[in-house]
PDB file of N, CA and C in Angstrom:
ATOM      1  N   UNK A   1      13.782  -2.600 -36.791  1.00  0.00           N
ATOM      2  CA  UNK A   1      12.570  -2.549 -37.568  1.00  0.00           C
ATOM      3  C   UNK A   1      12.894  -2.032 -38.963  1.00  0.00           C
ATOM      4  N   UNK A   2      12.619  -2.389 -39.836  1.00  0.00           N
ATOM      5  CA  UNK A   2      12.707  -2.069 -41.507  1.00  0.00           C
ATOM      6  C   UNK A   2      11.345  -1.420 -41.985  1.00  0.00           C
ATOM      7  N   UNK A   3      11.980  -0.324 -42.686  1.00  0.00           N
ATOM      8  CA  UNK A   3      10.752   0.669 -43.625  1.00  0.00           C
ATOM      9  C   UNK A   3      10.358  -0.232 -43.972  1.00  0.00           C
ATOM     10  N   UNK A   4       8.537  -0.052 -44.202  1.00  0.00           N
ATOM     11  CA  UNK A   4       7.970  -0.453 -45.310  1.00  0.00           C
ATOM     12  C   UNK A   4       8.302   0.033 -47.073  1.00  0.00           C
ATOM     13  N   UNK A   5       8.027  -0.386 -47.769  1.00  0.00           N
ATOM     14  CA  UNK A   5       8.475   0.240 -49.246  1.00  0.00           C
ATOM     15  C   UNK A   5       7.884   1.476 -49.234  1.00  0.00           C
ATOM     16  N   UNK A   6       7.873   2.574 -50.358  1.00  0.00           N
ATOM     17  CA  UNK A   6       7.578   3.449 -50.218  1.00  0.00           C
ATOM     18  C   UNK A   6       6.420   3.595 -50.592  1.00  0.00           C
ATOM     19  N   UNK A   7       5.788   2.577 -51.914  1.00  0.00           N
ATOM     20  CA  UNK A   7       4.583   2.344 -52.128  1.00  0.00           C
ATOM     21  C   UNK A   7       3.291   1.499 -51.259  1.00  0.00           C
ATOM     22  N   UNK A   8       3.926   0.532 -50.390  1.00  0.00           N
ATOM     23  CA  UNK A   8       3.007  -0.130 -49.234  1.00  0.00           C
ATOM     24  C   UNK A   8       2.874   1.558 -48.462  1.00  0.00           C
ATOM     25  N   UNK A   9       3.651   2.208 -48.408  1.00  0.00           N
ATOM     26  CA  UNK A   9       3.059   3.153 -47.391  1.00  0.00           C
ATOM     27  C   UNK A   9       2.619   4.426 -47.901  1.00  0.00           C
ATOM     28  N   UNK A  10       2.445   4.072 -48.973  1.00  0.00           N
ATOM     29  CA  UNK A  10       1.477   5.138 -49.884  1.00  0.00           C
ATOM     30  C   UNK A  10       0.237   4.821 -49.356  1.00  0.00           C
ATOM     31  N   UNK A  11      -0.009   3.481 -49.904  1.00  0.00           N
ATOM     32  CA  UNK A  11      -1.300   2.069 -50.155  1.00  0.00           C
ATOM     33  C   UNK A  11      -1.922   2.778 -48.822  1.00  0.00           C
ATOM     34  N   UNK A  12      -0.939   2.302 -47.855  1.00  0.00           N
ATOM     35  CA  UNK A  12      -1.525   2.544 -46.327  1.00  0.00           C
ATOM     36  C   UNK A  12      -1.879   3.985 -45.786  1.00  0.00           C
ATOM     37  N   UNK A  13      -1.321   4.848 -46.213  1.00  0.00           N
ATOM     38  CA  UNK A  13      -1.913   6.155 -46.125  1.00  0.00           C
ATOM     39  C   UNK A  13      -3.217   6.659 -46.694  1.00  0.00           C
ATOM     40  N   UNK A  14      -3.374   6.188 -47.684  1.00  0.00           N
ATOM     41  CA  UNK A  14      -4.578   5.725 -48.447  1.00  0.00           C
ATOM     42  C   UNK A  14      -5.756   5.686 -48.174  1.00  0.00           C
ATOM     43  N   UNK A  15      -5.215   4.103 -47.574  1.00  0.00           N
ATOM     44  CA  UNK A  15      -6.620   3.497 -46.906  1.00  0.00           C
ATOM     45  C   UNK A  15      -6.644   4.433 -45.359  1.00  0.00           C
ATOM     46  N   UNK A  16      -5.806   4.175 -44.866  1.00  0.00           N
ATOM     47  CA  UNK A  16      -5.783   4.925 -43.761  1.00  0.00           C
ATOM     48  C   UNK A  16      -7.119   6.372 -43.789  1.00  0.00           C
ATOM     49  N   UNK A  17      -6.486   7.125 -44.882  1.00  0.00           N
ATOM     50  CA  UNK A  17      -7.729   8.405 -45.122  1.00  0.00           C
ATOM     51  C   UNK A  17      -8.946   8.370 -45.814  1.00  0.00           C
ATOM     52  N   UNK A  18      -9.121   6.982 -45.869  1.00  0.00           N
ATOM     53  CA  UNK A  18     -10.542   6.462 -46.405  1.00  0.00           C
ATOM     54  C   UNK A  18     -11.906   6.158 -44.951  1.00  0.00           C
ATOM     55  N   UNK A  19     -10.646   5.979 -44.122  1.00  0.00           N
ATOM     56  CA  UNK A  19     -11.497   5.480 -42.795  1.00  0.00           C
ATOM     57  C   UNK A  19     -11.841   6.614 -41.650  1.00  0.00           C
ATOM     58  N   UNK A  20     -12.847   6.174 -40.778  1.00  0.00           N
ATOM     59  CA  UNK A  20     -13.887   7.294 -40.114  1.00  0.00           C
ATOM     60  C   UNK A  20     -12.781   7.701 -39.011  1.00  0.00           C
ATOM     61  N   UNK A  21     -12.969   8.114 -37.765  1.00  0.00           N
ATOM     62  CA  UNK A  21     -11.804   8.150 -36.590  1.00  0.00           C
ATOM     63  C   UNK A  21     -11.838   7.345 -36.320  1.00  0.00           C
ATOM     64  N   UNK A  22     -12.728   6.113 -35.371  1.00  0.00           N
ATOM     65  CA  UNK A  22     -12.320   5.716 -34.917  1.00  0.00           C
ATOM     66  C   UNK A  22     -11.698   4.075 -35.384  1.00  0.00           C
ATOM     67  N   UNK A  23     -11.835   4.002 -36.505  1.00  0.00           N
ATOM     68  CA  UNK A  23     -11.275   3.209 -37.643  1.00  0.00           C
ATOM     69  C   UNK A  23      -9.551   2.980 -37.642  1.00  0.00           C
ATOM     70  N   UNK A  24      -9.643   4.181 -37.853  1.00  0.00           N
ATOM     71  CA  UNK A  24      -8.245   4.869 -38.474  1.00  0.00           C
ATOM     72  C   UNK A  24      -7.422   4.540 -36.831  1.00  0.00           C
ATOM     73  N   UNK A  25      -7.716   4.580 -35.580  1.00  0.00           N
ATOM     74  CA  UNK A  25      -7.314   4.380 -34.336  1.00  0.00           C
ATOM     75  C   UNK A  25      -6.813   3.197 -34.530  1.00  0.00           C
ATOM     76  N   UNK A  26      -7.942   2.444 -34.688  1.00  0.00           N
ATOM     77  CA  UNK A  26      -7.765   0.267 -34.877  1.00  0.00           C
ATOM     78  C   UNK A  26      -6.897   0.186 -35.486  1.00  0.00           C
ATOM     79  N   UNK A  27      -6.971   0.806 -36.980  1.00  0.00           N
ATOM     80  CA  UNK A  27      -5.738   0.519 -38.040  1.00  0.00           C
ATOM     81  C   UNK A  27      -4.944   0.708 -37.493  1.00  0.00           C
ATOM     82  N   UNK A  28      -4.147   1.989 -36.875  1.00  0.00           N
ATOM     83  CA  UNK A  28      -3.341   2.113 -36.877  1.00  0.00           C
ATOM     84  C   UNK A  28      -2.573   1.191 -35.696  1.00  0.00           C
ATOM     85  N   UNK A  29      -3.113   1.040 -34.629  1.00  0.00           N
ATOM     86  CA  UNK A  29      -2.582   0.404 -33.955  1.00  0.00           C
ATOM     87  C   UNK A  29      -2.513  -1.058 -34.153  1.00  0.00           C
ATOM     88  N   UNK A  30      -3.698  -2.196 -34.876  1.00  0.00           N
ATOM     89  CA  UNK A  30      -2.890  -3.099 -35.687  1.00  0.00           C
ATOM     90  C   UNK A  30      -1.409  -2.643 -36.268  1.00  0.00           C
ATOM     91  N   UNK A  31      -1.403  -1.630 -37.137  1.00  0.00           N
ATOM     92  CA  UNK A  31      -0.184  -2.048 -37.856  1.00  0.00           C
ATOM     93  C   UNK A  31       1.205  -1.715 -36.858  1.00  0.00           C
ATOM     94  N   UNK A  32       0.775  -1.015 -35.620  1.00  0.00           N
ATOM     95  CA  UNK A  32       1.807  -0.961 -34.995  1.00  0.00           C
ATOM     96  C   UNK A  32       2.258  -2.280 -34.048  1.00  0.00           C
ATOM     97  N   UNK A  33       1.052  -3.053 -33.834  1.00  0.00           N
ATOM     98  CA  UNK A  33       1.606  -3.989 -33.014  1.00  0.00           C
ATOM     99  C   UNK A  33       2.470  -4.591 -34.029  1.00  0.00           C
ATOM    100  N   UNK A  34       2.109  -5.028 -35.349  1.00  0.00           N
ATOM    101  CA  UNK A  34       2.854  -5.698 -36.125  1.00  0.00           C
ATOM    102  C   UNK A  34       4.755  -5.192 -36.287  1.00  0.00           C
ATOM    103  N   UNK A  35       4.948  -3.998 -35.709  1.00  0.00           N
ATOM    104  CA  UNK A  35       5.793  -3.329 -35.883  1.00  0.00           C
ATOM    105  C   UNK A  35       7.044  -3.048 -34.500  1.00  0.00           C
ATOM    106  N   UNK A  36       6.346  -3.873 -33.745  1.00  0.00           N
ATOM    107  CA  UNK A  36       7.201  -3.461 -32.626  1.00  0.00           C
ATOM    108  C   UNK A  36       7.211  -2.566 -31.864  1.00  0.00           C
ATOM    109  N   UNK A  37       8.059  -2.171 -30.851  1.00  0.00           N
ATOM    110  CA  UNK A  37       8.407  -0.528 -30.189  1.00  0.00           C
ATOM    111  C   UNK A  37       8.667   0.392 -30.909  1.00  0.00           C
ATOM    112  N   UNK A  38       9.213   0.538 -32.138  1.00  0.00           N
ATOM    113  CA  UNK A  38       9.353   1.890 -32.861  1.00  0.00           C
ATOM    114  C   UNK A  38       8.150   1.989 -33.886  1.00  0.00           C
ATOM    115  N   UNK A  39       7.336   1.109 -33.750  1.00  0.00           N
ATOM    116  CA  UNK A  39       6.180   0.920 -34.745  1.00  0.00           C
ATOM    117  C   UNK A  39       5.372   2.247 -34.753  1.00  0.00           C
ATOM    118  N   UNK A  40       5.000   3.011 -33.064  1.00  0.00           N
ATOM    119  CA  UNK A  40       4.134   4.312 -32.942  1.00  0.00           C
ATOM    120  C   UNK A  40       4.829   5.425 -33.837  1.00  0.00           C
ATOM    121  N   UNK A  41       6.033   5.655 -33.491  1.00  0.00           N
ATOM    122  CA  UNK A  41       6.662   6.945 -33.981  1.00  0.00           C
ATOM    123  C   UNK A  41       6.707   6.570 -35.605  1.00  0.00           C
ATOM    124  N   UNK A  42       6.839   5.540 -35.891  1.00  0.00           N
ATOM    125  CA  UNK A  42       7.228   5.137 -37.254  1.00  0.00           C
ATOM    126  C   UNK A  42       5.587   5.267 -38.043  1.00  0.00           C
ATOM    127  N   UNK A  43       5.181   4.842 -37.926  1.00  0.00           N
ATOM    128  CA  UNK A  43       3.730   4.915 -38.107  1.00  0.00           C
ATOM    129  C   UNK A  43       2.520   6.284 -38.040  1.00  0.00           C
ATOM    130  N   UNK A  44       3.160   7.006 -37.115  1.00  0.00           N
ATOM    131  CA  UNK A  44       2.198   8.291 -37.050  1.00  0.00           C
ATOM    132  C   UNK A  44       3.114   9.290 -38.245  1.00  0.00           C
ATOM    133  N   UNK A  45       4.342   9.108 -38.449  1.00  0.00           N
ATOM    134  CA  UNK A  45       4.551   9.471 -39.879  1.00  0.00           C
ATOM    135  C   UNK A  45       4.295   9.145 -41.117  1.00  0.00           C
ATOM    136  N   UNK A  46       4.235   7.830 -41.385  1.00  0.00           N
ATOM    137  CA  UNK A  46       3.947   7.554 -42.357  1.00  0.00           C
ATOM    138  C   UNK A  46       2.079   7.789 -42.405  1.00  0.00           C
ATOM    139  N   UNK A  47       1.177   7.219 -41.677  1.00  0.00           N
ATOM    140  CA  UNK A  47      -0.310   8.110 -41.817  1.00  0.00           C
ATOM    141  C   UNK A  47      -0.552   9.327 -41.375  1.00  0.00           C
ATOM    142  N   UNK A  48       0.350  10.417 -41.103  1.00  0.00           N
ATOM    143  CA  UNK A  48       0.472  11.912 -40.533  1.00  0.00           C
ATOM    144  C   UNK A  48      -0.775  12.278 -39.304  1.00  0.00           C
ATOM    145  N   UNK A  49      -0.522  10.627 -38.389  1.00  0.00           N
ATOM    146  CA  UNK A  49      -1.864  11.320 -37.339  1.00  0.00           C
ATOM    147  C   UNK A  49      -0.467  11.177 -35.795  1.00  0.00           C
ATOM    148  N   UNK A  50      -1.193  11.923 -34.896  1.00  0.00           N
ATOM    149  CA  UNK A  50      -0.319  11.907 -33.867  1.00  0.00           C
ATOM    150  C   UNK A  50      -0.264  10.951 -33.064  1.00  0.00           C
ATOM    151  N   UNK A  51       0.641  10.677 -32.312  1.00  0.00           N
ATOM    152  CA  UNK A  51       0.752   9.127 -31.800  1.00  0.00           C
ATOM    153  C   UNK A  51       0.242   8.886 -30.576  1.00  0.00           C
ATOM    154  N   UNK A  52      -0.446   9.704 -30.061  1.00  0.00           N
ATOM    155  CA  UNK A  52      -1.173   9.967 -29.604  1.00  0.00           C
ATOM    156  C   UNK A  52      -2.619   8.981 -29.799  1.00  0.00           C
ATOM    157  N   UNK A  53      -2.652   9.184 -30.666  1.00  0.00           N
ATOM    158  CA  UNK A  53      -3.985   8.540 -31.631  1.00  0.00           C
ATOM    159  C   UNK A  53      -3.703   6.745 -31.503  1.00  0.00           C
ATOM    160  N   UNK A  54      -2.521   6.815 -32.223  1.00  0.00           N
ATOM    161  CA  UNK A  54      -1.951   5.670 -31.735  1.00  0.00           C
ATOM    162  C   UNK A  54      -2.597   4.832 -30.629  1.00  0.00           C
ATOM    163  N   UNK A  55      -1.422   5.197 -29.576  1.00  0.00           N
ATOM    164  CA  UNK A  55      -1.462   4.837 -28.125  1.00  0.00           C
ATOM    165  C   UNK A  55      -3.436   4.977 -27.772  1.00  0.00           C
ATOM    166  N   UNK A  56      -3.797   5.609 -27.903  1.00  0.00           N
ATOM    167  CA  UNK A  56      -5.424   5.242 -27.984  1.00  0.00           C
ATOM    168  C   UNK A  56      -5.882   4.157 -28.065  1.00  0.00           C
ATOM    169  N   UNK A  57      -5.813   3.957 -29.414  1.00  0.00           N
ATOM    170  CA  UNK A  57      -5.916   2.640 -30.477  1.00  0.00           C
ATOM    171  C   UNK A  57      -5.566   1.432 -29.428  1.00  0.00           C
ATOM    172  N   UNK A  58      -4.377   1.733 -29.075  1.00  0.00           N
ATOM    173  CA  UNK A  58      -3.858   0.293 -28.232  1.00  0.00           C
ATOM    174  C   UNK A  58      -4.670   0.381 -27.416  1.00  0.00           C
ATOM    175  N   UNK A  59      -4.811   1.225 -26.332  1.00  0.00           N
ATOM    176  CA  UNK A  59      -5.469   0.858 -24.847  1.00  0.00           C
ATOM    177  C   UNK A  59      -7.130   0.771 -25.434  1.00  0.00           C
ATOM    178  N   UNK A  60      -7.456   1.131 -26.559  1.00  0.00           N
ATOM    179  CA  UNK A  60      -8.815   0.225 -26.971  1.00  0.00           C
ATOM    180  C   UNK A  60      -8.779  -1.023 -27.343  1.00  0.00           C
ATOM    181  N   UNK A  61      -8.112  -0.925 -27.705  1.00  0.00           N
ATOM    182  CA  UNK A  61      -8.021  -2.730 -28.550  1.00  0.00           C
ATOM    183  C   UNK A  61      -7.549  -3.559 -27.350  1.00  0.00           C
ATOM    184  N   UNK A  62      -6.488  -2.950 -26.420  1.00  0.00           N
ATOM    185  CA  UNK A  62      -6.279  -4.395 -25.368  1.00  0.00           C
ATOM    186  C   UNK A  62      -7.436  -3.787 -24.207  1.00  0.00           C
ATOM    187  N   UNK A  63      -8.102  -3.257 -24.006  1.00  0.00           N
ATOM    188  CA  UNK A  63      -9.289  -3.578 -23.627  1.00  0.00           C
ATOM    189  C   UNK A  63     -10.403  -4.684 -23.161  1.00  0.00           C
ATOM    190  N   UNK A  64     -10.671  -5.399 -22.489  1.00  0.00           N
ATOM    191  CA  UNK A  64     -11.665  -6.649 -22.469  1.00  0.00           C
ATOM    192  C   UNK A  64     -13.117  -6.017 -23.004  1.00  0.00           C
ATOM    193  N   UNK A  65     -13.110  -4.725 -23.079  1.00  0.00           N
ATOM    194  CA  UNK A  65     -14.116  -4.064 -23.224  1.00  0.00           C
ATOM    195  C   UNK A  65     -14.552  -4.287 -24.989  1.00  0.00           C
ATOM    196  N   UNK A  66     -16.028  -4.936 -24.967  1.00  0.00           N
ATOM    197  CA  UNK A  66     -16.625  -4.707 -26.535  1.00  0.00           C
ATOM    198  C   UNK A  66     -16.148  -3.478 -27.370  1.00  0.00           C
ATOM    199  N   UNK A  67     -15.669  -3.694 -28.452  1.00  0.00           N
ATOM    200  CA  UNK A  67     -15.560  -2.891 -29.503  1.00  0.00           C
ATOM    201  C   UNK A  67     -16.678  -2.026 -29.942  1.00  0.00           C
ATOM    202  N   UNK A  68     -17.221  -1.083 -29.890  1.00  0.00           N
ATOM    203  CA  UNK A  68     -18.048  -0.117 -29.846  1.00  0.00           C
ATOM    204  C   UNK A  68     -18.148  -0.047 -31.953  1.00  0.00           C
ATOM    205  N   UNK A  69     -19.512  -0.758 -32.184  1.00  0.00           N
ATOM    206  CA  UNK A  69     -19.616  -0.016 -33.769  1.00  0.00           C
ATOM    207  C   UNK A  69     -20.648   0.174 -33.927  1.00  0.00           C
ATOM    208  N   UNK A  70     -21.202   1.001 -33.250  1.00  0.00           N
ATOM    209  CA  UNK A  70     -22.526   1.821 -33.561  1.00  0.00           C
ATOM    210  C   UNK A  70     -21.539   3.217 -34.236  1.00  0.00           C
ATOM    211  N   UNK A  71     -22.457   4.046 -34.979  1.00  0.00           N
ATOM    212  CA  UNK A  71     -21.869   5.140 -35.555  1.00  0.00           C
ATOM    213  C   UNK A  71     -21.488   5.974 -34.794  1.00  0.00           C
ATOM    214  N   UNK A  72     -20.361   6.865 -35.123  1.00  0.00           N
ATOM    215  CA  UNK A  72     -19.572   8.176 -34.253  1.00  0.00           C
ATOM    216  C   UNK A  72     -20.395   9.209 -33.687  1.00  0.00           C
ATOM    217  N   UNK A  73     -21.177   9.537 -34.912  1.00  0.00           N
ATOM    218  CA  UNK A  73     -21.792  10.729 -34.897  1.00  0.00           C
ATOM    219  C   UNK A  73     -22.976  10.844 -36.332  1.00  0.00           C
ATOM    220  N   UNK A  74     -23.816  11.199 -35.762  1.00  0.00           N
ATOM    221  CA  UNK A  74     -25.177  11.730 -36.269  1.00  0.00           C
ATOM    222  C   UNK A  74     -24.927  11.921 -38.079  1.00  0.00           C
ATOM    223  N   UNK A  75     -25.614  11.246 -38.744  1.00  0.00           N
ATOM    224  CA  UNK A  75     -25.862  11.845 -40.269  1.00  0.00           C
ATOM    225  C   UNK A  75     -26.024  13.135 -40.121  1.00  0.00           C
ATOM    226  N   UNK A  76     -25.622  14.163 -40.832  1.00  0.00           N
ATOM    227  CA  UNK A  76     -26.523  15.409 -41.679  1.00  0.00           C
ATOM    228  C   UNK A  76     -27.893  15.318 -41.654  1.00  0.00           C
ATOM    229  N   UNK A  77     -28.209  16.236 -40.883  1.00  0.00           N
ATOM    230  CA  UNK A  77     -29.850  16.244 -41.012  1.00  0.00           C
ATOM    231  C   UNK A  77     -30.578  15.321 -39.903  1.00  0.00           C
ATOM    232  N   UNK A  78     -29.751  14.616 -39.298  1.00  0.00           N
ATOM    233  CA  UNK A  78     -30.374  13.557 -38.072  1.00  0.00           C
ATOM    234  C   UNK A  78     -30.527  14.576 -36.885  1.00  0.00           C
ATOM    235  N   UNK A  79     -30.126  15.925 -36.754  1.00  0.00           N
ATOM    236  CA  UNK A  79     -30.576  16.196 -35.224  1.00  0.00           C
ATOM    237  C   UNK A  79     -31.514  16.924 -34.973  1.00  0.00           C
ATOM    238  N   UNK A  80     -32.591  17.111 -35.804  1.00  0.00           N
ATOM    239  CA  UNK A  80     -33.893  17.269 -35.635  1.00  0.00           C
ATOM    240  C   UNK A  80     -34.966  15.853 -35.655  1.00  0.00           C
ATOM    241  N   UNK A  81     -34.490  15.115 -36.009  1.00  0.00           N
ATOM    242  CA  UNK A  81     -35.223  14.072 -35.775  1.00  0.00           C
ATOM    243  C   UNK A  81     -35.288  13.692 -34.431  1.00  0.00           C
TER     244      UNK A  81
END
């Protein structure tokens, strides 16, 4: 497997910390399938989440189960309503 450049994995850290949790799960595990077997370890360094998170990501995504995108968690101010 070959590094990405150092700037694609800026880019991707990036976006990576632009996204909600369970976002950042999907991403990451797209970019690991793209990456092979060393893709998890390689990958939870370059976006500094644990691979853990990772391996998540996968067993959601190969899932038959609907993708869940209703929101995570409650706006500010939504739990008195």
């Amino acid at each position: 497997m070959d590094d990405y450049s150092e700037e694609l994995e800026r880019q991707m850290s990036r976006f990576y910390d632009s996204l909600d949790e369970r976002d950042r799960r999907r991403y990451a595990e797209v970019e690991a399938a793209k990456l092979g077997h060393a893709g998890i370890e390689y990958l939870s360094r370059v976006l500094g989440c644990d691979p853990g998170t990772i391996r998540h990501g996968i067993s959601e995504m190969e899932s038959q189960d609907e993708l869940d995108t209703q929101r995570q968690r409650k706006k500010r101010g939504d739990a008195n309503r």
